[in-house]
C-alpha atoms as a PDB file:
ATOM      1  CA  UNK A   1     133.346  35.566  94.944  1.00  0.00           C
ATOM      2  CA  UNK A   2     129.910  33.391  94.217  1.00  0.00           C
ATOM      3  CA  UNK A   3     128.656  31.751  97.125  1.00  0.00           C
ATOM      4  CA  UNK A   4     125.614  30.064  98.323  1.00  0.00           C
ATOM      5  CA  UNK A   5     122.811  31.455  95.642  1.00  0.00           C
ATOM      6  CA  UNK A   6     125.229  34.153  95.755  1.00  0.00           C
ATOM      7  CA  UNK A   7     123.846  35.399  98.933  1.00  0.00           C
ATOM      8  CA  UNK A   8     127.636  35.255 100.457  1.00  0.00           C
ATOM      9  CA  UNK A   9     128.706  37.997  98.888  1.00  0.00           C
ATOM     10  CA  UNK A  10     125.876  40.198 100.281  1.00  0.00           C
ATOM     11  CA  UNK A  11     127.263  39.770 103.404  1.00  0.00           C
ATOM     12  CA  UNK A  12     130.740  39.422 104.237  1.00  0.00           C
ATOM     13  CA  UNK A  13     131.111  42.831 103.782  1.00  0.00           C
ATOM     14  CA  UNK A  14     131.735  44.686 107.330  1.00  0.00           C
ATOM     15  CA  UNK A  15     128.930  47.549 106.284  1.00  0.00           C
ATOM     16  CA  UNK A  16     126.066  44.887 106.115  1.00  0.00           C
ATOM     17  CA  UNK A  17     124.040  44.953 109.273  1.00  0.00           C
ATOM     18  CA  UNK A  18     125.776  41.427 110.436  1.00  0.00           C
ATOM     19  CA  UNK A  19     129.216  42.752 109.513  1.00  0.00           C
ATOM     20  CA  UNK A  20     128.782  45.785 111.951  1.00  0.00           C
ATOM     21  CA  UNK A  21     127.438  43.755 114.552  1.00  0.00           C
ATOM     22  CA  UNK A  22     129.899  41.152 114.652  1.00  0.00           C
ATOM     23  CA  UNK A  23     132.363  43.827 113.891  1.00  0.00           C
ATOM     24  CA  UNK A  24     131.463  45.250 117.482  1.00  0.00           C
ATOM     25  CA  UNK A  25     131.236  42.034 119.317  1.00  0.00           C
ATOM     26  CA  UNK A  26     134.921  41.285 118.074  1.00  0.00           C
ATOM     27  CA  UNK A  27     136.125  44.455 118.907  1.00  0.00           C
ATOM     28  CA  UNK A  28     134.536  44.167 122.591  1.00  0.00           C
ATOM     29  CA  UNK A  29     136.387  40.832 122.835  1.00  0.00           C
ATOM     30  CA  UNK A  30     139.832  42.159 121.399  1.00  0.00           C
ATOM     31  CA  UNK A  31     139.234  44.905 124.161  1.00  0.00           C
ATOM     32  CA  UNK A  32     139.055  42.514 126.924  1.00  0.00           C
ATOM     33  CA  UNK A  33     141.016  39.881 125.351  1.00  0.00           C
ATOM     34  CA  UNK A  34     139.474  37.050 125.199  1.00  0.00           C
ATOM     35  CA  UNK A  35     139.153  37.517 120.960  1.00  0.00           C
ATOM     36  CA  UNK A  36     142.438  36.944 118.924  1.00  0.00           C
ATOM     37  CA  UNK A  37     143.338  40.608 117.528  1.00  0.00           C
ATOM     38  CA  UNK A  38     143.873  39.359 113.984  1.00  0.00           C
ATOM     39  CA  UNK A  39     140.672  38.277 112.815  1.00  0.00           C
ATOM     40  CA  UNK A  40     137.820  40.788 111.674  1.00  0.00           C
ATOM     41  CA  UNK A  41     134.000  39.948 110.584  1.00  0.00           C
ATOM     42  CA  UNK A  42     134.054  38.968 107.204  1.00  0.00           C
ATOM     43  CA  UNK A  43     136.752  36.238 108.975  1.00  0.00           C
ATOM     44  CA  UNK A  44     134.309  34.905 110.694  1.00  0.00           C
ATOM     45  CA  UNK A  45     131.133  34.904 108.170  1.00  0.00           C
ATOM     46  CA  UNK A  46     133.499  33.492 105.315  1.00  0.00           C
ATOM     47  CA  UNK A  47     134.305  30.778 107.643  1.00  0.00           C
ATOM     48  CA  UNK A  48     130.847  30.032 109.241  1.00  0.00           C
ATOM     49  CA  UNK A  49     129.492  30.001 105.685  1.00  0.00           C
ATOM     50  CA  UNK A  50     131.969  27.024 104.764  1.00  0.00           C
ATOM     51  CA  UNK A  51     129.538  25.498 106.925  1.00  0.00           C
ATOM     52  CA  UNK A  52     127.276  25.575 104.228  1.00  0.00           C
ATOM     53  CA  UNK A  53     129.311  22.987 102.141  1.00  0.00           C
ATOM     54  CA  UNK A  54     128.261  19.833 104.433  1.00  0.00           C
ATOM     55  CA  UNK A  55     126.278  17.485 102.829  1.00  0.00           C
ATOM     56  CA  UNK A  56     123.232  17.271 104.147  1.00  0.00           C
ATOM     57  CA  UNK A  57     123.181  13.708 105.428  1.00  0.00           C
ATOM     58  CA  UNK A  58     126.426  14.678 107.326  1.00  0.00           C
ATOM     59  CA  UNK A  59     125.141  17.620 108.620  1.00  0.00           C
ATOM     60  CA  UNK A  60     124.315  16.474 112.380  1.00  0.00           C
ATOM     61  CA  UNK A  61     127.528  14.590 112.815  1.00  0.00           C
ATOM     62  CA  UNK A  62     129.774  17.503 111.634  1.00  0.00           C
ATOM     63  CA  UNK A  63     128.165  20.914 111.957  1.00  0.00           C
ATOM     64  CA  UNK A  64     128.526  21.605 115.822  1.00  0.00           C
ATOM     65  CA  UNK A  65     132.247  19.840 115.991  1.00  0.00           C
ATOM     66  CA  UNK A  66     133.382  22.595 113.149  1.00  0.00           C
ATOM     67  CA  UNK A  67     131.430  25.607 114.616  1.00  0.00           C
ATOM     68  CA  UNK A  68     133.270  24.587 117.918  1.00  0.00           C
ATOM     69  CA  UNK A  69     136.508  24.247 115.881  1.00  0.00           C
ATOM     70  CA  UNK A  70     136.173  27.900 114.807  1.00  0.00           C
ATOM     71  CA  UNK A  71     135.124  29.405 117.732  1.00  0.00           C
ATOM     72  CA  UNK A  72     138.192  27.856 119.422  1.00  0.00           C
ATOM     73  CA  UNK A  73     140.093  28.975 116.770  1.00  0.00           C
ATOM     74  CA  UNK A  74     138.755  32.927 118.035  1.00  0.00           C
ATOM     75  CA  UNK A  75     139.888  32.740 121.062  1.00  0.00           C
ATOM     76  CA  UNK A  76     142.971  34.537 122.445  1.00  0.00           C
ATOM     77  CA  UNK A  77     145.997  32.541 123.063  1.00  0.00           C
ATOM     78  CA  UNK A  78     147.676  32.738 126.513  1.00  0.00           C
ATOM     79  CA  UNK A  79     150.927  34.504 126.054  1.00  0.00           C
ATOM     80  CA  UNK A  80     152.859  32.544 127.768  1.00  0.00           C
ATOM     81  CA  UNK A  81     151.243  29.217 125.914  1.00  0.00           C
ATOM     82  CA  UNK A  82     152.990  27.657 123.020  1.00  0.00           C
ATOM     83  CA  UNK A  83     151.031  26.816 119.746  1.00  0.00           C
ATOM     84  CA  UNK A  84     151.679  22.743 119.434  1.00  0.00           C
ATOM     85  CA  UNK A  85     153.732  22.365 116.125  1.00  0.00           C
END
């Protein structure tokens, strides 16, 4: 997979520095549950590098909405909570 200069590929993979340390922040938050169980690192980086994709001039109006978006998206679902759909 190319990404960004091709720096992407350099680090999705969970033995980079940033893999391992979001690999143990995840696993801290699956252990207390308040991280969804099914998502791992490179997850996260792959989407937090779509990021990258804004056009610049849209940059401010988008950016935080879409990080909040997938941060939401992280978070552990109540089990007794239905999923709208």
């Amino acid at each position: 997979m190319a990404g960004v200069n091709g720096k992407v590929v350099a680090i999705t993979g969970a033995s980079s520095g940033i893999g391992e340390a979001l690999t143990g922040l995840l696993d801290a938050g699956k252990a207390d549950g308040t991280i969804r169980p099914d998502v791992d690192a490179r997850d996260v980086i792959l989407l937090i590098g779509y990021l990258t994709r804004l056009e610049q001039g849209e940059w401010d109006a988008r950016a935080r909405h879409l990080l909040q978006v997938i941060l939401d998206g992280l978070r552990a679902r109540d089990r007794g909570r239905r999923d709208p759909g």
